[in-house]
Each structure stands twice: as structure tokens, then as C-alpha cells.
Protein backbone atom coordinates (compact mmCIF):
# COMPACT_ATOMS: atom_id res chain seq x y z
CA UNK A 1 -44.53 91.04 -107.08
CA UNK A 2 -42.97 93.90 -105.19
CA UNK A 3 -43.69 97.41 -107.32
CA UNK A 4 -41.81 100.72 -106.45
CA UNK A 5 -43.38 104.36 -107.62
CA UNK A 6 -40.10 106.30 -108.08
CA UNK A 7 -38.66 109.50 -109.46
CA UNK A 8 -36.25 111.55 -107.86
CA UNK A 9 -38.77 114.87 -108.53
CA UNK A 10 -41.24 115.71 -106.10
CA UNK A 11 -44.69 116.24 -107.10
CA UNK A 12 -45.53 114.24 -109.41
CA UNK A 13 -48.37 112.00 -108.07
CA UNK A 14 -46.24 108.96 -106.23
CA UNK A 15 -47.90 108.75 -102.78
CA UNK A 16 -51.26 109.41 -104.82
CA UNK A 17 -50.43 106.53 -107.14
CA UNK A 18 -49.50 104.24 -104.64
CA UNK A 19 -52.56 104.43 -102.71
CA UNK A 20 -55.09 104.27 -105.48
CA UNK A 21 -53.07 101.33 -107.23
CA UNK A 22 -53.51 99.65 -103.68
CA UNK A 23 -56.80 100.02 -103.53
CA UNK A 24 -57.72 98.88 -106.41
CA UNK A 25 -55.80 95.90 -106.39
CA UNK A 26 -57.33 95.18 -102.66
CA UNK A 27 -60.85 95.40 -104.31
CA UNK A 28 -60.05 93.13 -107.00
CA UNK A 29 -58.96 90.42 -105.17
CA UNK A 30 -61.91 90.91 -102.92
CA UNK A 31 -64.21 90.34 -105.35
CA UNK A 32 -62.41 87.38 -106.81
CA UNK A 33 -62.40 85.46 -103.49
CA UNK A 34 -64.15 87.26 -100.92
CA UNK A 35 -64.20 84.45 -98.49
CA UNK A 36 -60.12 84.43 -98.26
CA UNK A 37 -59.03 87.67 -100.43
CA UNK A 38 -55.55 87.87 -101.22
CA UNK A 39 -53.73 90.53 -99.02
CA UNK A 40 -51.95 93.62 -100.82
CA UNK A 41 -49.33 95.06 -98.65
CA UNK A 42 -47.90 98.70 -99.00
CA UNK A 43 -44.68 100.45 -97.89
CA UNK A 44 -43.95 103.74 -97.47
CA UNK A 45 -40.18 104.71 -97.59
CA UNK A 46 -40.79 108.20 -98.54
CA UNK A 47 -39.64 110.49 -94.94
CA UNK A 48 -43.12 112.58 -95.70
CA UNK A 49 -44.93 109.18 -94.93
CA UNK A 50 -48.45 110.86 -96.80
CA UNK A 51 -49.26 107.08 -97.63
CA UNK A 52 -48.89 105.60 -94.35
CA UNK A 53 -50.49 109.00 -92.83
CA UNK A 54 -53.79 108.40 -95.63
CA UNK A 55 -53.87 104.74 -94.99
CA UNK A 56 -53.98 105.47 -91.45
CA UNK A 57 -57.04 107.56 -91.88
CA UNK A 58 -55.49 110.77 -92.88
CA UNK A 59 -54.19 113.74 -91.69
CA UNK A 60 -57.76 115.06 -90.09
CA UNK A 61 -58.51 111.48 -88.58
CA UNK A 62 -58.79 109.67 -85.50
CA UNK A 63 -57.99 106.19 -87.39
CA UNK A 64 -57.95 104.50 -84.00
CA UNK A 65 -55.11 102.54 -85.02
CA UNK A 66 -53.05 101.27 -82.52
CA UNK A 67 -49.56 103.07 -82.77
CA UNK A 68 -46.73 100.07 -82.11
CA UNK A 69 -43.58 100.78 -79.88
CA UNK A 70 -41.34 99.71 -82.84
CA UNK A 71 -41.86 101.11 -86.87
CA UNK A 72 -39.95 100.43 -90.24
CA UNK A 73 -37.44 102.49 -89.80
CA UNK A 74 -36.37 100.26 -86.25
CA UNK A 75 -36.17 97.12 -89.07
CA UNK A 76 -34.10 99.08 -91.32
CA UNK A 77 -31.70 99.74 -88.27
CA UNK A 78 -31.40 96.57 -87.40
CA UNK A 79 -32.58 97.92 -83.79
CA UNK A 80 -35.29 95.16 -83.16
CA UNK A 81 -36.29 91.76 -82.75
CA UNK A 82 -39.78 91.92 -83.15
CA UNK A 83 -41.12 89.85 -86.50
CA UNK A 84 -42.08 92.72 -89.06
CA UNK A 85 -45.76 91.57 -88.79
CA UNK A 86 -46.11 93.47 -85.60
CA UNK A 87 -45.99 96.61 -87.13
CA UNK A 88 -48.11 95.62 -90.63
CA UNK A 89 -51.19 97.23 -89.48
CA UNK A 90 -55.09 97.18 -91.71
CA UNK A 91 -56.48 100.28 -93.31
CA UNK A 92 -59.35 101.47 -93.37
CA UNK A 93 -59.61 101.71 -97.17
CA UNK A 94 -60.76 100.50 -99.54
CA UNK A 95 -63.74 101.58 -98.06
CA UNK A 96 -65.45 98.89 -99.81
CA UNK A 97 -62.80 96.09 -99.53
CA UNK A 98 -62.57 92.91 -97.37
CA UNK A 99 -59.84 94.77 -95.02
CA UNK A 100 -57.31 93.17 -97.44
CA UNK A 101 -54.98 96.07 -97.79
CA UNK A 102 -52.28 96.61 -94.86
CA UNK A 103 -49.12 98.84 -94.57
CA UNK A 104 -46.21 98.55 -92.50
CA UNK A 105 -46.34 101.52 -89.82
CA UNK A 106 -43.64 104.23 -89.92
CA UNK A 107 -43.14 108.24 -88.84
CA UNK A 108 -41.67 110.56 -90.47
CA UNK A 109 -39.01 111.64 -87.94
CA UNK A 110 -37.91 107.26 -87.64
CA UNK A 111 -37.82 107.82 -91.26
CA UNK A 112 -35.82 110.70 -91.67
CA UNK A 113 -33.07 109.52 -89.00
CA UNK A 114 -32.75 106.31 -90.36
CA UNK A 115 -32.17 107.55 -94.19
CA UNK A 116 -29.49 109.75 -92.62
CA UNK A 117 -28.17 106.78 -90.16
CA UNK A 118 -28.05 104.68 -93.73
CA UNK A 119 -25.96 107.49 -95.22
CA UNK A 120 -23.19 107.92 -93.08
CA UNK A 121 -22.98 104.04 -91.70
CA UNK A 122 -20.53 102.95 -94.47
CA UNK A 123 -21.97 99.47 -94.46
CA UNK A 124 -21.58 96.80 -97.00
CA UNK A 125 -25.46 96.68 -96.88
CA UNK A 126 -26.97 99.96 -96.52
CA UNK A 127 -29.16 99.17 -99.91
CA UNK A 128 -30.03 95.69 -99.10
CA UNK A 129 -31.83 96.16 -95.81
CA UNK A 130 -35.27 96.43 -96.99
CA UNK A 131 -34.80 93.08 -99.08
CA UNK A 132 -34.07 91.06 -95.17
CA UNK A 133 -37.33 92.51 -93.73
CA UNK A 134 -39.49 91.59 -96.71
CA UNK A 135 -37.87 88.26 -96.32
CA UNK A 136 -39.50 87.18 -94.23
CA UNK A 137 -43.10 88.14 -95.30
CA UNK A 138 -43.35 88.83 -99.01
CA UNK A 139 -44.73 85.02 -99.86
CA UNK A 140 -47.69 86.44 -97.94
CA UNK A 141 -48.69 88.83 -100.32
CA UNK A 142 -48.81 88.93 -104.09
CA UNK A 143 -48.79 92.00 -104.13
CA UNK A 144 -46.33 94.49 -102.42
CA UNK A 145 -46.96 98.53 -103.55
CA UNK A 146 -43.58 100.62 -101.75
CA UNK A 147 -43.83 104.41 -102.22
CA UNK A 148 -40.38 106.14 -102.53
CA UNK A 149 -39.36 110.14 -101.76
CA UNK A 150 -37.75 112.42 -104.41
CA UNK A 151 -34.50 111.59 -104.37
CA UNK A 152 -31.40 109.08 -104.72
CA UNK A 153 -30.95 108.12 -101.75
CA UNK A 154 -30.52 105.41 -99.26
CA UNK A 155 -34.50 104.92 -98.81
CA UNK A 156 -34.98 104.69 -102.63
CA UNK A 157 -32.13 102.90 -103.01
CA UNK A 158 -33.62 99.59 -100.66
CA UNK A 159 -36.50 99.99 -102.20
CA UNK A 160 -35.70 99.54 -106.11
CA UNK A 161 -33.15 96.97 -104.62
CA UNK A 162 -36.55 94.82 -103.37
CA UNK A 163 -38.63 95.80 -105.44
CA UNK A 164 -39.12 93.44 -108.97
CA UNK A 165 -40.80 96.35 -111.04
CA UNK A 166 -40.84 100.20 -110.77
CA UNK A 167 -43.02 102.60 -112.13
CA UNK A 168 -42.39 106.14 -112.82
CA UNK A 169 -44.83 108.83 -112.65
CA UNK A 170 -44.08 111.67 -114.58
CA UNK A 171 -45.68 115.02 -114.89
CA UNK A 172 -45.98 116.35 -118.35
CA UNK A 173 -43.57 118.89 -118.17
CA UNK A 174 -40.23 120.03 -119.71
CA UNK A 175 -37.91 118.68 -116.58
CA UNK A 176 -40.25 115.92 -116.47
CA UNK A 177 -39.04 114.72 -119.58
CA UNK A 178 -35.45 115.49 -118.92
CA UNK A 179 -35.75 113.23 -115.41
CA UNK A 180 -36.72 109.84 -116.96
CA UNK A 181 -33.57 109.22 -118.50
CA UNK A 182 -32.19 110.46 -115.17
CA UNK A 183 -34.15 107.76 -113.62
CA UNK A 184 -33.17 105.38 -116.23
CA UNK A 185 -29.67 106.14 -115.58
CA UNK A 186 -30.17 105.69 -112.21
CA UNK A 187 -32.45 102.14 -112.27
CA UNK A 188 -30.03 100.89 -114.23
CA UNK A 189 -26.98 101.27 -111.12
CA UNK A 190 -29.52 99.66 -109.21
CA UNK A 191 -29.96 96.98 -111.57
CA UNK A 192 -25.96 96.26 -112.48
CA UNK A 193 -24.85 96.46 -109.06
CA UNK A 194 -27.47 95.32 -106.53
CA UNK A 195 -30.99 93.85 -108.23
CA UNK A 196 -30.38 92.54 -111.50
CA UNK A 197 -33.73 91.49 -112.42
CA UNK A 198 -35.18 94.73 -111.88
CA UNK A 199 -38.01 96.06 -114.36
CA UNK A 200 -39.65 99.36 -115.61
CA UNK A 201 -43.17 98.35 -115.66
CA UNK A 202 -43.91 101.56 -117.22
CA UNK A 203 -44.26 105.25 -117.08
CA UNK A 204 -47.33 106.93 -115.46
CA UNK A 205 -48.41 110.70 -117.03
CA UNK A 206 -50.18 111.71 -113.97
CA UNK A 207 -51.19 115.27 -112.89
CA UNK A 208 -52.52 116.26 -116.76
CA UNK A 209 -53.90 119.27 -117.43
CA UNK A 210 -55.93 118.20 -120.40
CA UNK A 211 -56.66 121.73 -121.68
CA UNK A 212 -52.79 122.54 -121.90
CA UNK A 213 -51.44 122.16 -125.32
CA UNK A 214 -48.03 121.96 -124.02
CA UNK A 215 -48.90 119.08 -122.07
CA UNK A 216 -50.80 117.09 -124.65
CA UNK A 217 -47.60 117.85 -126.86
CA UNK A 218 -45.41 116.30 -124.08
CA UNK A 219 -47.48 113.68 -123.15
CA UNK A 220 -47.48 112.71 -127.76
CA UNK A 221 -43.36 113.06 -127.43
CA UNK A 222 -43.35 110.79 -124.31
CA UNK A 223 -45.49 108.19 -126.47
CA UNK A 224 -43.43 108.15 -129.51
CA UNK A 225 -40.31 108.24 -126.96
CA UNK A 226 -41.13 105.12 -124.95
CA UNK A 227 -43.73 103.74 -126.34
CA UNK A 228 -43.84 100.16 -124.83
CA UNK A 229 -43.82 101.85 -121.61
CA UNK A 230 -46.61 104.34 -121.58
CA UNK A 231 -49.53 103.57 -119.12
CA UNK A 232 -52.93 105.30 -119.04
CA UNK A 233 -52.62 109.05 -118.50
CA UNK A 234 -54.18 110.40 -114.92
CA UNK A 235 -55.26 113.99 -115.08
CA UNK A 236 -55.32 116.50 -112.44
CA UNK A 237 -58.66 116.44 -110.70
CA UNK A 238 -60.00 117.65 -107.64
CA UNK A 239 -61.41 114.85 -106.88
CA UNK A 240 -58.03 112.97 -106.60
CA UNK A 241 -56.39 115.75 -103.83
CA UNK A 242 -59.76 115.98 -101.89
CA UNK A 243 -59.80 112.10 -101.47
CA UNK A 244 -56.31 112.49 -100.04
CA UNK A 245 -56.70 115.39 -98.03
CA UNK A 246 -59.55 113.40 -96.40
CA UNK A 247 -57.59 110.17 -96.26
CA UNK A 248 -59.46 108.23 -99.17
CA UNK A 249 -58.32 106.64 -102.11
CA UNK A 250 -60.52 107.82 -105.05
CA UNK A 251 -62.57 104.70 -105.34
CA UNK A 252 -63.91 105.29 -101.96
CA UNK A 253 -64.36 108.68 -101.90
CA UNK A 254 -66.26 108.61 -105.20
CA UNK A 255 -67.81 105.20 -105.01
CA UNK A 256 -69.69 103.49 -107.66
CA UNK A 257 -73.47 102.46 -107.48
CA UNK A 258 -72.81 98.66 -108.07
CA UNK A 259 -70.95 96.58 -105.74
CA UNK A 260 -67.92 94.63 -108.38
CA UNK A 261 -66.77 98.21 -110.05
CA UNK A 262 -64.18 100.52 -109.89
CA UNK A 263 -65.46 103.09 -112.10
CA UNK A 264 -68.27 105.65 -110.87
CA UNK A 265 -69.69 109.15 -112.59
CA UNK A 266 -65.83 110.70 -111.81
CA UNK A 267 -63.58 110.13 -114.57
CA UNK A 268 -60.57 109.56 -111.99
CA UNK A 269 -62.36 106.42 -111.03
CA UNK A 270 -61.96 105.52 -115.03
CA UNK A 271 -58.52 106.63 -115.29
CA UNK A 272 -56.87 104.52 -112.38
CA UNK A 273 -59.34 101.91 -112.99
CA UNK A 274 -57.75 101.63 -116.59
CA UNK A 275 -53.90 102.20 -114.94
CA UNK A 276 -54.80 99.32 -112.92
CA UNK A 277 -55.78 96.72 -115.51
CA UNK A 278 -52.53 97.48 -117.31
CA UNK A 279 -50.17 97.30 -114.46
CA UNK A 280 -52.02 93.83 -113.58
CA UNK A 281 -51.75 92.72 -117.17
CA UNK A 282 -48.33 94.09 -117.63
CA UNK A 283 -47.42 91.73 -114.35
CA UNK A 284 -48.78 88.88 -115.83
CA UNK A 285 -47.10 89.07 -119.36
């Protein structure tokens, strides 16, 4: 399974998403076989890179991760002949994993230069070049999380073209509401003229203030709106930017006491732990 975290607006919890789903997927399947874990690979095609940067040990971190001559963005440009394993590189978290969860290596500036190489090439198969490099790899991993930037473009547009579900966080807001049937509109291009078998696994309501009336109200209308799609709602916490800022996902900066759970004393724990048990049981289905 190959999940995307998309919306063309910015801020609404993608990178965050991406690396706590991860994680908690990683710990899973360590626990279910921890002599030979199943692997859980993530992407980052958003130019920022924030996941690759927290997976890497974040932004105040000496990961000691060795940085590789080539990255994604020399795959996506065709500019290599090095097997895409060379740059799929193990994180440090889950803290409490097997070392089960990797990422493919990119920068921000390779990133950046190859969206806008993608854009102006003209090619026949500008949105098709993620699906050769995970060719060759994706039978290795069950389970393959891709982060995506705020915007249609060329990046985003590989990855919902690989990718066999997508998710869509959404911040309870106004223009929030307003961009998921932009997003629709624009999943379903993807799926008509380049991945037909695409799915919405659901939409995320992440960032939720839960003292805001206006958000509760929003967060109702989405429910009523879509409501076969509606995953477990995230609120804003703290804890959730502090674990990034430090280069954690939140079940390793705020750990439970036992060994075999996700959730601890900090309701985030709870709240991904539960987004995670429906996007595995949504997979299944």
C-alpha cells in the first residue's frame, strides 16, 4: 500500500501526519514480529523536506546519518544509475521500534530544482516518474507513507500517481472546507488520466482547537458532509510541535510506561493511536 497526505493548503498537519502515521505503523509491526518486522518506508516530496529533516534527527540534531552523493530528486531526473536503495536510509524513530522505519534521502534545494526541471521538461512522463523508482522496491514494504507540499504540482502530481490511497488533512476552517472539493476535483484528474485505481482513504481534522465553537461546528458539517470518510480528529497540542521541533514523532517523545502501547498520559498519543487503527483497518477492508 502506497498512502499520500495531500492538500494543496499549507498548514494543515501533512509532514506531522506522515511521521506519526509512520511511526506507529513501524511499532506495530515490531511488536507483531519483532524477530523480522515488516519495514515501513516514507517519502518526502514536499521541497520543505520537514519529514526527511525529523526523520533524520531534526533540525537541532547531529543524526549521524551518512549523507549519500545522489538523493530523490537525482531518481526523479533520471540523472543516476545507482539502485534507489542507496539512498533509503534508517531513522532514528520510533524511538522504541526495531529500526523498521526508513526514508528515502532528499534536500530541499534537489527538490525544488527538480519540481521546476519537471515543469518546464514537456515530457510525456513528468507525472509518472515516481511510479519507475518505487518499481523497483515497493514489494519490500507494505507499507509506503509519501508526504506531499501545498500545491498542484509536478511533485504532488507523481506522488498521487503512485500512490494507491490519499489522505487529506484538513484544518477546521472556512477555506478548509472550501479546499476538499478542490482536492476532490483535483484527485479525480489524477485518477481519469494517470492512476485509475486511486482512493481517498479518508479525511484527517487535524490541528483542532477543541474550545472553538466554530471549529466543532465545522468539524459536525464535515461529518454530515463526508461521512464515510471522516477519520479520528487530531487536536492542536503542544506536545505534537515540540516532538517535531525536536525531531520526534509523538509516541517517542511522550512514551508510554508499557512496552506493546501507543497510548501514554498525552492525549495526542490517543488521538493518532486511534487515526492509526482506522487507516490500518480502512486498508484492509
Amino acid at each position: 500500500m502506497i498512502i499520500a497526505v495531500a492538500n494543496q493548503k499549507g498548514g494543515v498537519g501533512k509532514s506531522t501526519t506522515v511521521v506519526n502515521l509512520a511511526a506507529a505503523f513501524a511499532l506495530k509491526a515490531a511488536w507483531a514480529r519483532p524477530e523480522n518486522p515488516d519495514k515501513i518506508l516514507v517519502l518526502d516530496m514536499d521541497p520543505q523536506c520537514n519529514t526527511v529533516i525529523t526523520l533524520a534527527g531534526g533540525v537541532f540534531s547531529d543524526s549521524g546519518i551518512e549523507t549519500p552523493d545522489v538523493s530523490l530528486a537525482d531518481f526523479l531526473g533520471f540523472r543516476t544509475a545507482e539502485p534507489i536503495m542507496s539512498v533509503v536510509k534508517t531513522s532514528h524513530l520510533p524511538v522504541r521500534g526495531a529500526g523498521n522505519l526508513q526514508f528515502v534521502f532528499s534536500t530541499s534545494a534537489s527538490m525544488k530544482a527538480i519540481r521546476n526541471e519537471l515543469a518546464g521538461s514537456g515530457a510525456a512522463d513528468a507525472g509518472f516518474r515516481l511510479v519507475d523508482v518505487l518499481e523497483e522496491i515497493r514489494a519490500i514494504y507494505p507499507y509506503i507513507f509519501i508526504d506531499t507540499g501545498p500545491a498542484e504540482d509536478w511533485l504532488t502530481t507523481n506522488a498521487l500517481a503512485a500512490a494507491t490511497h490519499v489522505i487529506l488533512p484538513i484544518e477546521p476552517a472556512g477555506f478548509s472546507i472550501q479546499g476538499i472539493e478542490e482536492n476532490f476535483v483535483y484527485i479525480e484528474k489524477i485518477k481519469k488520466h494517470m492512476n485509475p485505481g486511486l482512493k481517498v482513504l479518508g479525511i484527517l481534522p487535524s490541528r483542532f482547537h477543541t474550545t472553538y465553537t466554530t471549529q466543532q461546528d465545522i468539524v459536525e458539517f464535515v461529518d454530515k458532509r463526508y461521512a464515510d470518510l471522516i477519520l479520528p480528529v487530531v487536536a492542536e497540542r503542544s506536545s505534537i510541535y515540540d516532538a517535531i521541533q525536536a525531531g520526534y514523532d509523538i509516541f517517542s517523545f511522550k512514551p508510554p510506561r508499557k512496552i506493546g502501547d501507543l497510548i501514554s498520559s498525552d492525549p495526542a498519543t490517543e488521538e493518532f493511536a486511534k487515526v492509526a487503527a482506522e487507516v490500518e483497518h480502512r486498508l484492509r477492508s
